[in-house]
PDB file of N, CA and C in Angstrom:
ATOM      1  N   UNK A   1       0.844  -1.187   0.000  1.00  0.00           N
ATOM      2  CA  UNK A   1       0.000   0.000   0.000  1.00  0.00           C
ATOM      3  C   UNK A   1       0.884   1.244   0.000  1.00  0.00           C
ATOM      4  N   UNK A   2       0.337   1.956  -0.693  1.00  0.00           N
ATOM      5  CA  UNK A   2       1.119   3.261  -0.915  1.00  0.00           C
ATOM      6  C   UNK A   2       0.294   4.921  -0.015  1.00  0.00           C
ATOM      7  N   UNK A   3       1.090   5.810   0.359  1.00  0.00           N
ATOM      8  CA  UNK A   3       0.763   6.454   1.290  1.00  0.00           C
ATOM      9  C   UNK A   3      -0.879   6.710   1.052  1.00  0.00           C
ATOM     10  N   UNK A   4      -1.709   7.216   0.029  1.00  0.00           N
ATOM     11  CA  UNK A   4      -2.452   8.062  -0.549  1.00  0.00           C
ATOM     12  C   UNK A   4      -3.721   6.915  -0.061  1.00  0.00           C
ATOM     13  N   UNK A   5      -3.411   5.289  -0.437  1.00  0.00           N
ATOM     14  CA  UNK A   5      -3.855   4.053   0.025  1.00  0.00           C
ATOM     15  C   UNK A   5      -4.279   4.244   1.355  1.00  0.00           C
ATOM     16  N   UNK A   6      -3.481   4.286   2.324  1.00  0.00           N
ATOM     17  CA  UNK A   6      -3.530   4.330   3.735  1.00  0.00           C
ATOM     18  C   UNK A   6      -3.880   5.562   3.926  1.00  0.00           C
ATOM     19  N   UNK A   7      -3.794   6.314   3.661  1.00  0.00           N
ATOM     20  CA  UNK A   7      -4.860   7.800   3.965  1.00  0.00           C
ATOM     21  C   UNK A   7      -6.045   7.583   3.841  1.00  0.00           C
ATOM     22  N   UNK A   8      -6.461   6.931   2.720  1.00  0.00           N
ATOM     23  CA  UNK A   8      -7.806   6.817   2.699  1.00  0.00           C
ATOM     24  C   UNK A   8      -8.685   5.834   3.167  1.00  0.00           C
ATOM     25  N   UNK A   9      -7.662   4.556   3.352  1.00  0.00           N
ATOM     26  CA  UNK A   9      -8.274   3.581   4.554  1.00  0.00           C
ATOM     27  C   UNK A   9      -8.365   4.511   5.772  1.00  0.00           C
ATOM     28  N   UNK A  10      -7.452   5.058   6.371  1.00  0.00           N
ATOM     29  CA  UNK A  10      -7.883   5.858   7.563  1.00  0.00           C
ATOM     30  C   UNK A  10      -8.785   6.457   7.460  1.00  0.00           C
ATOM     31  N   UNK A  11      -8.858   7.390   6.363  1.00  0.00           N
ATOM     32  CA  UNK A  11     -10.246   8.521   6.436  1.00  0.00           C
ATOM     33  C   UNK A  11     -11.078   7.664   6.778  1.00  0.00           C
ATOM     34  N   UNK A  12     -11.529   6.674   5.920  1.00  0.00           N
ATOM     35  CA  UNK A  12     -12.665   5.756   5.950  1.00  0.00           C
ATOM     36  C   UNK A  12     -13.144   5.318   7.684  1.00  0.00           C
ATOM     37  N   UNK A  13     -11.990   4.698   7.604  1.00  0.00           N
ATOM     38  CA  UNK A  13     -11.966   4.502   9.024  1.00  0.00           C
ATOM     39  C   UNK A  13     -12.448   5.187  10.207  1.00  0.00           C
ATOM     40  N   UNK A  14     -11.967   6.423  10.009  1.00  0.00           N
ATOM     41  CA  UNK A  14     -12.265   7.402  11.018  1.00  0.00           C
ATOM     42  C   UNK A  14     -14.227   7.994  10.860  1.00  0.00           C
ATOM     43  N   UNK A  15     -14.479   7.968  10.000  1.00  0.00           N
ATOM     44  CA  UNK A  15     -15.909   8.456   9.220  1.00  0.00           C
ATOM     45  C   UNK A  15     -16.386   7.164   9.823  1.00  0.00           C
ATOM     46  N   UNK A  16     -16.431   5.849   9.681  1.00  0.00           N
ATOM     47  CA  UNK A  16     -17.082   4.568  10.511  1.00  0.00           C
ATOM     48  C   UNK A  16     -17.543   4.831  11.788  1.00  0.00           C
ATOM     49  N   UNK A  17     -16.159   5.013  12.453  1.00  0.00           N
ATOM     50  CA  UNK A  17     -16.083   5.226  14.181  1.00  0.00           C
ATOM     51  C   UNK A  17     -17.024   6.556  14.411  1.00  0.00           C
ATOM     52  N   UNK A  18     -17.556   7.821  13.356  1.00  0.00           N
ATOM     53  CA  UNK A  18     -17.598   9.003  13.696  1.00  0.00           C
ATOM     54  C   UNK A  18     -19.349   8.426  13.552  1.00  0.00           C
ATOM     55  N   UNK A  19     -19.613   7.792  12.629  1.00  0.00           N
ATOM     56  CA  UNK A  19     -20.961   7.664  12.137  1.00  0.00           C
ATOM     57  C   UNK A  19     -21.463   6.479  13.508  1.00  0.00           C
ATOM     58  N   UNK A  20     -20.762   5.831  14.114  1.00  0.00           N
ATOM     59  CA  UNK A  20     -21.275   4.139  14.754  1.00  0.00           C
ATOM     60  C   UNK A  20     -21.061   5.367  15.880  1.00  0.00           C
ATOM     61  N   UNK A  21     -20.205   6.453  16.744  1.00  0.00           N
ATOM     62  CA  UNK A  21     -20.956   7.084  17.857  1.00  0.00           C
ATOM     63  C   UNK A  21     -21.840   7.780  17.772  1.00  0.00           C
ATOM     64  N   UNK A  22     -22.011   8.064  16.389  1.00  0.00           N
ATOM     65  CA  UNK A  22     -23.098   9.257  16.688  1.00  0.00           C
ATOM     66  C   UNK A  22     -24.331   8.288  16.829  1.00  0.00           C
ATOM     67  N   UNK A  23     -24.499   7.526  16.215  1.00  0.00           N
ATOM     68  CA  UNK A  23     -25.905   6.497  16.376  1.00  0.00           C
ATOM     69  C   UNK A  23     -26.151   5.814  17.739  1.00  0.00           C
ATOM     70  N   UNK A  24     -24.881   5.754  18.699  1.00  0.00           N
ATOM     71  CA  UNK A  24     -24.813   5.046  19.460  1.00  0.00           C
ATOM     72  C   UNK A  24     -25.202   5.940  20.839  1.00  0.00           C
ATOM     73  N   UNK A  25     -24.437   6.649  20.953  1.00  0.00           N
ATOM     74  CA  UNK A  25     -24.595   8.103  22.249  1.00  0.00           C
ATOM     75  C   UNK A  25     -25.810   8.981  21.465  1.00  0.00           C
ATOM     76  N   UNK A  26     -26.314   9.178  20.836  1.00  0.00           N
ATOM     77  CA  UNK A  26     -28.280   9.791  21.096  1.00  0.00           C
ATOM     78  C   UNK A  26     -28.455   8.940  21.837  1.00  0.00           C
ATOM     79  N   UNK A  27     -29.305   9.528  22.835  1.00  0.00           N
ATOM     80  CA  UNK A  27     -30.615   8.939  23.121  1.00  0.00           C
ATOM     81  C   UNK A  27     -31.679   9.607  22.550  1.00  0.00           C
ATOM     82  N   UNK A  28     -31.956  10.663  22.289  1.00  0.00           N
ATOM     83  CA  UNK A  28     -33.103  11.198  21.710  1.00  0.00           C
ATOM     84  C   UNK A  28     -32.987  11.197  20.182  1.00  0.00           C
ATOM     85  N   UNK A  29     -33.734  10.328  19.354  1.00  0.00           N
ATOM     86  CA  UNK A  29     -33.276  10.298  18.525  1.00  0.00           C
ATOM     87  C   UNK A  29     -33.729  11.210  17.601  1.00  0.00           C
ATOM     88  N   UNK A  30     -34.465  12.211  17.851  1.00  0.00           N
ATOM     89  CA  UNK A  30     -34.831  13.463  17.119  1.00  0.00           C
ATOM     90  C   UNK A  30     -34.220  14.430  17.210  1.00  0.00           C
ATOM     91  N   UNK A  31     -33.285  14.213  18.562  1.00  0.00           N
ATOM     92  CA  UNK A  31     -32.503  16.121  18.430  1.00  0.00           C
ATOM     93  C   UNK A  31     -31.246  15.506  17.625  1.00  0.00           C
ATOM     94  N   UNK A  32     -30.219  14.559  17.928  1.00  0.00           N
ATOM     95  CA  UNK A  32     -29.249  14.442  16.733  1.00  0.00           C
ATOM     96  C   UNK A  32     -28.872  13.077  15.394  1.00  0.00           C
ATOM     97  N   UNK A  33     -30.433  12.807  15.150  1.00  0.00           N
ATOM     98  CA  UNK A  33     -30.496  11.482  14.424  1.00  0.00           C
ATOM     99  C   UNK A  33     -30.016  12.422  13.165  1.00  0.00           C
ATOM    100  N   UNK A  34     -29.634  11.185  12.131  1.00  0.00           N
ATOM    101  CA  UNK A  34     -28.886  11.505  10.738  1.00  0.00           C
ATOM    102  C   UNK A  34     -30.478  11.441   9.900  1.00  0.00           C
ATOM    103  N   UNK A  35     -30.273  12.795   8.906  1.00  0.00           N
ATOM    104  CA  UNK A  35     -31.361  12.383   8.049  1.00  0.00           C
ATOM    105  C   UNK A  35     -30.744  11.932   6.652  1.00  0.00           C
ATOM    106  N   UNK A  36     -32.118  11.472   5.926  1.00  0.00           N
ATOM    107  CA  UNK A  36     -31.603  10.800   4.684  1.00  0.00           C
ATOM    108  C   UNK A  36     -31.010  11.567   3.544  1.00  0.00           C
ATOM    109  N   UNK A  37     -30.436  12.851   3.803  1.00  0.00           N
ATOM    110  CA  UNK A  37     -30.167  13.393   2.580  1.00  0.00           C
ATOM    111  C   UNK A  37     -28.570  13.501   3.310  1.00  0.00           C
ATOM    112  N   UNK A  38     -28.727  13.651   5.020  1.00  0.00           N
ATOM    113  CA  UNK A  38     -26.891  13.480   5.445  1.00  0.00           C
ATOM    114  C   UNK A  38     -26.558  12.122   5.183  1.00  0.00           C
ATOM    115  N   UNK A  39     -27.486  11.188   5.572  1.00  0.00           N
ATOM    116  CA  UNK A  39     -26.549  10.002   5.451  1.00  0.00           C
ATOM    117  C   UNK A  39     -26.172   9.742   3.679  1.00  0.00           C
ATOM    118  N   UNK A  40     -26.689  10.265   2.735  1.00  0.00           N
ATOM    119  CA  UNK A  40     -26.766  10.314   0.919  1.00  0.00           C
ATOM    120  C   UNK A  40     -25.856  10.857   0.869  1.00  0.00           C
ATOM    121  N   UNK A  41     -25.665  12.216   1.392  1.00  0.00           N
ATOM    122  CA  UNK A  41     -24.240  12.811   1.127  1.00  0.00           C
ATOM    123  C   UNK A  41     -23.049  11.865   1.787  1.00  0.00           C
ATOM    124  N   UNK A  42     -23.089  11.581   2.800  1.00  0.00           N
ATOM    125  CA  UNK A  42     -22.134  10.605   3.281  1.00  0.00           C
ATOM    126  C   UNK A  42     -21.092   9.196   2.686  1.00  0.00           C
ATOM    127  N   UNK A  43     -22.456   8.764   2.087  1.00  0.00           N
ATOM    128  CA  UNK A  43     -22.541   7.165   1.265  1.00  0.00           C
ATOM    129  C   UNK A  43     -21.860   8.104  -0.272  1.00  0.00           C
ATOM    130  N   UNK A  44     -22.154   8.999  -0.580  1.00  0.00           N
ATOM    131  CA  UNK A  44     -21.792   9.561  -1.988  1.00  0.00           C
ATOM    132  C   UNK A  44     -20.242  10.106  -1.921  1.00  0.00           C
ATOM    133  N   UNK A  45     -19.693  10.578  -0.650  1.00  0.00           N
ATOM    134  CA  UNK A  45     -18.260  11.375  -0.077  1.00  0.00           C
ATOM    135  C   UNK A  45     -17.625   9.598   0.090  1.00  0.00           C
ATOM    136  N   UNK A  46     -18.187   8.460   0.815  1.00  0.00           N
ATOM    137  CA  UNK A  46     -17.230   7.713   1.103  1.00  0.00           C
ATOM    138  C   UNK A  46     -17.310   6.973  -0.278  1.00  0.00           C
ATOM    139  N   UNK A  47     -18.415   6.888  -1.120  1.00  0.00           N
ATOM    140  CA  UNK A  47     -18.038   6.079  -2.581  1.00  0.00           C
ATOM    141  C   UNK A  47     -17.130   7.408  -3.330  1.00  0.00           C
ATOM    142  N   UNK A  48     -16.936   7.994  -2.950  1.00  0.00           N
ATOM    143  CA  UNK A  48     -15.749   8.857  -4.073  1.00  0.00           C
ATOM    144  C   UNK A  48     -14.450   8.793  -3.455  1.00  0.00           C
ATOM    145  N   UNK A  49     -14.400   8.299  -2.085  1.00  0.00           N
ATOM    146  CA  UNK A  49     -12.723   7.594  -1.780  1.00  0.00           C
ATOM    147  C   UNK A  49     -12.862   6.338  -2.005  1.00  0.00           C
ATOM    148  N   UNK A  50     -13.220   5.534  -2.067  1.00  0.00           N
ATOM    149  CA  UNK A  50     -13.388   4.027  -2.792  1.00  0.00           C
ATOM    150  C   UNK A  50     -12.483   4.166  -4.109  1.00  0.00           C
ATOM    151  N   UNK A  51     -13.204   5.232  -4.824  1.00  0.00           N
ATOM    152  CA  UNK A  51     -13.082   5.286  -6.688  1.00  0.00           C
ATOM    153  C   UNK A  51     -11.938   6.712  -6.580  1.00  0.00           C
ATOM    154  N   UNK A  52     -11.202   6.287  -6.033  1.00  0.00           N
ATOM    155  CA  UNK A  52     -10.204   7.240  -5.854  1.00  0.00           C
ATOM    156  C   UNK A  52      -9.165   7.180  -7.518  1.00  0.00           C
ATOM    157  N   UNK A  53      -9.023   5.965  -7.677  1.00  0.00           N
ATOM    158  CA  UNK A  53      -8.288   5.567  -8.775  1.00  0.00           C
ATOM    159  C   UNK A  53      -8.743   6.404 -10.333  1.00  0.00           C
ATOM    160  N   UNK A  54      -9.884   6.439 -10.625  1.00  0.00           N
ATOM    161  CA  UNK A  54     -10.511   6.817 -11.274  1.00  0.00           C
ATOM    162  C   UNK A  54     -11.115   8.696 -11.101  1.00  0.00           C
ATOM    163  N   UNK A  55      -9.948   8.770 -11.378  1.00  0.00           N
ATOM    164  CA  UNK A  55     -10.556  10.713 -10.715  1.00  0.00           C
ATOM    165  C   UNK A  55     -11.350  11.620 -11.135  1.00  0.00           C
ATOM    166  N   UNK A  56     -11.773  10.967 -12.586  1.00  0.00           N
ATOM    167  CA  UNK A  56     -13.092  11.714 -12.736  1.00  0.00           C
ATOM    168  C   UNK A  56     -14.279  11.459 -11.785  1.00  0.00           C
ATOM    169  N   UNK A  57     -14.644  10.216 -11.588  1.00  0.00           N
ATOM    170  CA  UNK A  57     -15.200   9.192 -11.213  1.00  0.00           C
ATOM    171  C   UNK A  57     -15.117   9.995  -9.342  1.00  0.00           C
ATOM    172  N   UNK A  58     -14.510   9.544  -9.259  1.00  0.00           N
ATOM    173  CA  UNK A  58     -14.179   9.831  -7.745  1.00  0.00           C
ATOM    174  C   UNK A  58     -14.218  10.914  -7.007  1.00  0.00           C
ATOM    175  N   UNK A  59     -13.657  11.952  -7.521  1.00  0.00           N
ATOM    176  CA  UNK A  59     -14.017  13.558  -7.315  1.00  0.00           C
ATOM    177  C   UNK A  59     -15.156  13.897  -7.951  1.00  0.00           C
ATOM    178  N   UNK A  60     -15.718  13.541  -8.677  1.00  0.00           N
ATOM    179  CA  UNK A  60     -17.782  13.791  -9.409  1.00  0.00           C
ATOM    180  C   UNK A  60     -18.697  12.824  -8.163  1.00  0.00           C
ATOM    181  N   UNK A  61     -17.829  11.758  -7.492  1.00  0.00           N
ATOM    182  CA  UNK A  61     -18.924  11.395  -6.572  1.00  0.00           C
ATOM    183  C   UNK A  61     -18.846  12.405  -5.442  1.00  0.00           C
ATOM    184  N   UNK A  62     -17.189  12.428  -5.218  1.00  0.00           N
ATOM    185  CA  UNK A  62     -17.503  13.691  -3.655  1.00  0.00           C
ATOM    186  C   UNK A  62     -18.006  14.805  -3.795  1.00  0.00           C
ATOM    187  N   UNK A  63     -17.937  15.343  -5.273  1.00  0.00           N
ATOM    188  CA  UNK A  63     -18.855  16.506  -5.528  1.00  0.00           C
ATOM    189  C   UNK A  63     -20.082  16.158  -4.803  1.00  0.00           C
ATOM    190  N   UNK A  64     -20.636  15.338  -5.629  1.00  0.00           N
ATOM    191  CA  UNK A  64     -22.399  15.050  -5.685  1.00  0.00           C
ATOM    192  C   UNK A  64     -22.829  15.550  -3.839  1.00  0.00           C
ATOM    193  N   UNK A  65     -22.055  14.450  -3.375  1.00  0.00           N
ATOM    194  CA  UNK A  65     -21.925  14.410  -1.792  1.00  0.00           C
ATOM    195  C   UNK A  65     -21.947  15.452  -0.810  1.00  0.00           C
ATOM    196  N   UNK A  66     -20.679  16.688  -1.251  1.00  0.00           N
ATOM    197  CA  UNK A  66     -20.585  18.279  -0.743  1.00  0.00           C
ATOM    198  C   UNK A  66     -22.068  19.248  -0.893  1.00  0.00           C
ATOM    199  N   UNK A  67     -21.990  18.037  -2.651  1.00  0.00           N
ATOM    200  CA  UNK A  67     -23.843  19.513  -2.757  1.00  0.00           C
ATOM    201  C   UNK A  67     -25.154  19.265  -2.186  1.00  0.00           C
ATOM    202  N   UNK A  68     -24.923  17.765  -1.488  1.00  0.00           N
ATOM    203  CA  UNK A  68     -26.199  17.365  -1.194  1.00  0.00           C
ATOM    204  C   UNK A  68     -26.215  17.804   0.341  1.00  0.00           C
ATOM    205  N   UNK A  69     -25.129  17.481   0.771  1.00  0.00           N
ATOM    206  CA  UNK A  69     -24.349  18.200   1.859  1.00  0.00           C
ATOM    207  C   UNK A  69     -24.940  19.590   2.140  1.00  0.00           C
ATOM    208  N   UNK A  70     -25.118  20.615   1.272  1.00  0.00           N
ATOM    209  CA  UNK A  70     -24.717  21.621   1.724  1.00  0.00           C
ATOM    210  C   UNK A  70     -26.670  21.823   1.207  1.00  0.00           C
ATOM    211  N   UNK A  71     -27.224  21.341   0.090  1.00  0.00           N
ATOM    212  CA  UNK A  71     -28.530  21.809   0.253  1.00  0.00           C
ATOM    213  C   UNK A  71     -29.409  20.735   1.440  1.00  0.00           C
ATOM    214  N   UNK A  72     -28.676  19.974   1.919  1.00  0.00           N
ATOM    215  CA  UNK A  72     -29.168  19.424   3.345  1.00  0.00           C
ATOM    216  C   UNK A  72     -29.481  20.258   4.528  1.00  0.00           C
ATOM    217  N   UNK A  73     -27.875  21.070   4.730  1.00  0.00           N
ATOM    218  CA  UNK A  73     -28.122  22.621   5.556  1.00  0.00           C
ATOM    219  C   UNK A  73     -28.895  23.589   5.367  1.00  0.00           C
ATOM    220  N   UNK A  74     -28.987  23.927   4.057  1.00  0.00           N
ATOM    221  CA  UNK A  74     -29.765  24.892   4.068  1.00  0.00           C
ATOM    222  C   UNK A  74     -31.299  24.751   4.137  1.00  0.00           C
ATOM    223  N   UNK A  75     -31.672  23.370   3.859  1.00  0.00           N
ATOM    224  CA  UNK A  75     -33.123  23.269   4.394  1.00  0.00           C
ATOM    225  C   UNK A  75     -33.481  22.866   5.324  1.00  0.00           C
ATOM    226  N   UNK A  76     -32.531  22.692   6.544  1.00  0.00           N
ATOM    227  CA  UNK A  76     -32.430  22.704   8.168  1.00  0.00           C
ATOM    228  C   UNK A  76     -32.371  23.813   8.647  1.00  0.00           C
ATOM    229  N   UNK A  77     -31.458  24.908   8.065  1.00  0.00           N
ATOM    230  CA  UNK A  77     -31.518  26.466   8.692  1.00  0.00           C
ATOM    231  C   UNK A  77     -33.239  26.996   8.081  1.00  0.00           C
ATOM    232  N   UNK A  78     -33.409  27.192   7.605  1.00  0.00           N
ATOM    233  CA  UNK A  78     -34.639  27.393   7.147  1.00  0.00           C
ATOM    234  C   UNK A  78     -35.903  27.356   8.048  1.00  0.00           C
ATOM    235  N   UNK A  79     -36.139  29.099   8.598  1.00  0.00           N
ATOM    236  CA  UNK A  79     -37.679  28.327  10.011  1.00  0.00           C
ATOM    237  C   UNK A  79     -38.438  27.951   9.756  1.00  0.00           C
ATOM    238  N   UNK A  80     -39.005  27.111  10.581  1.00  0.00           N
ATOM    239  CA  UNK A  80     -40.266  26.061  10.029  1.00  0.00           C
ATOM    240  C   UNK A  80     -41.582  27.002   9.906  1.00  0.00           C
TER     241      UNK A  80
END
């Protein structure tokens, strides 16, 4: 494995452990449960380090991921 390899097993890694506490420490699962457009961006950011090899491929998935990402926020800031 070459450095860029093991960077991104770690990232991965670290995003696992970050996603398995957050599910684990709520108890309320309405003030910090994941919704389905964070966990989409998520699954779309970790399939674009997967397809790292392929960099069109791979940077067009973490795109997808950042934008879903970011119109996720903005229809959470948004008062009800």
């Amino acid at each position: 494995m070459n450095a860029s390899q093991i960077y991104i097993v770690v990232t991965i890694v670290v995003l696992v452990i970050v996603a398995i506490l957050l599910f684990a420490v709520t108890k309320n699962k309405g003030a910090l449960g994941i919704h389905p457009l964070t966990g989409l961006a998520f699954a779309f950011i970790l399939s674009g380090l997967l397809f790292v090899n392929n960099q069109t491929l791979g940077y067009g998935l973490m795109g997808i991921g950042v934008m879903i990402a970011v119109i996720d926020m903005l229809k959470r800031s948004k008062p009800k």
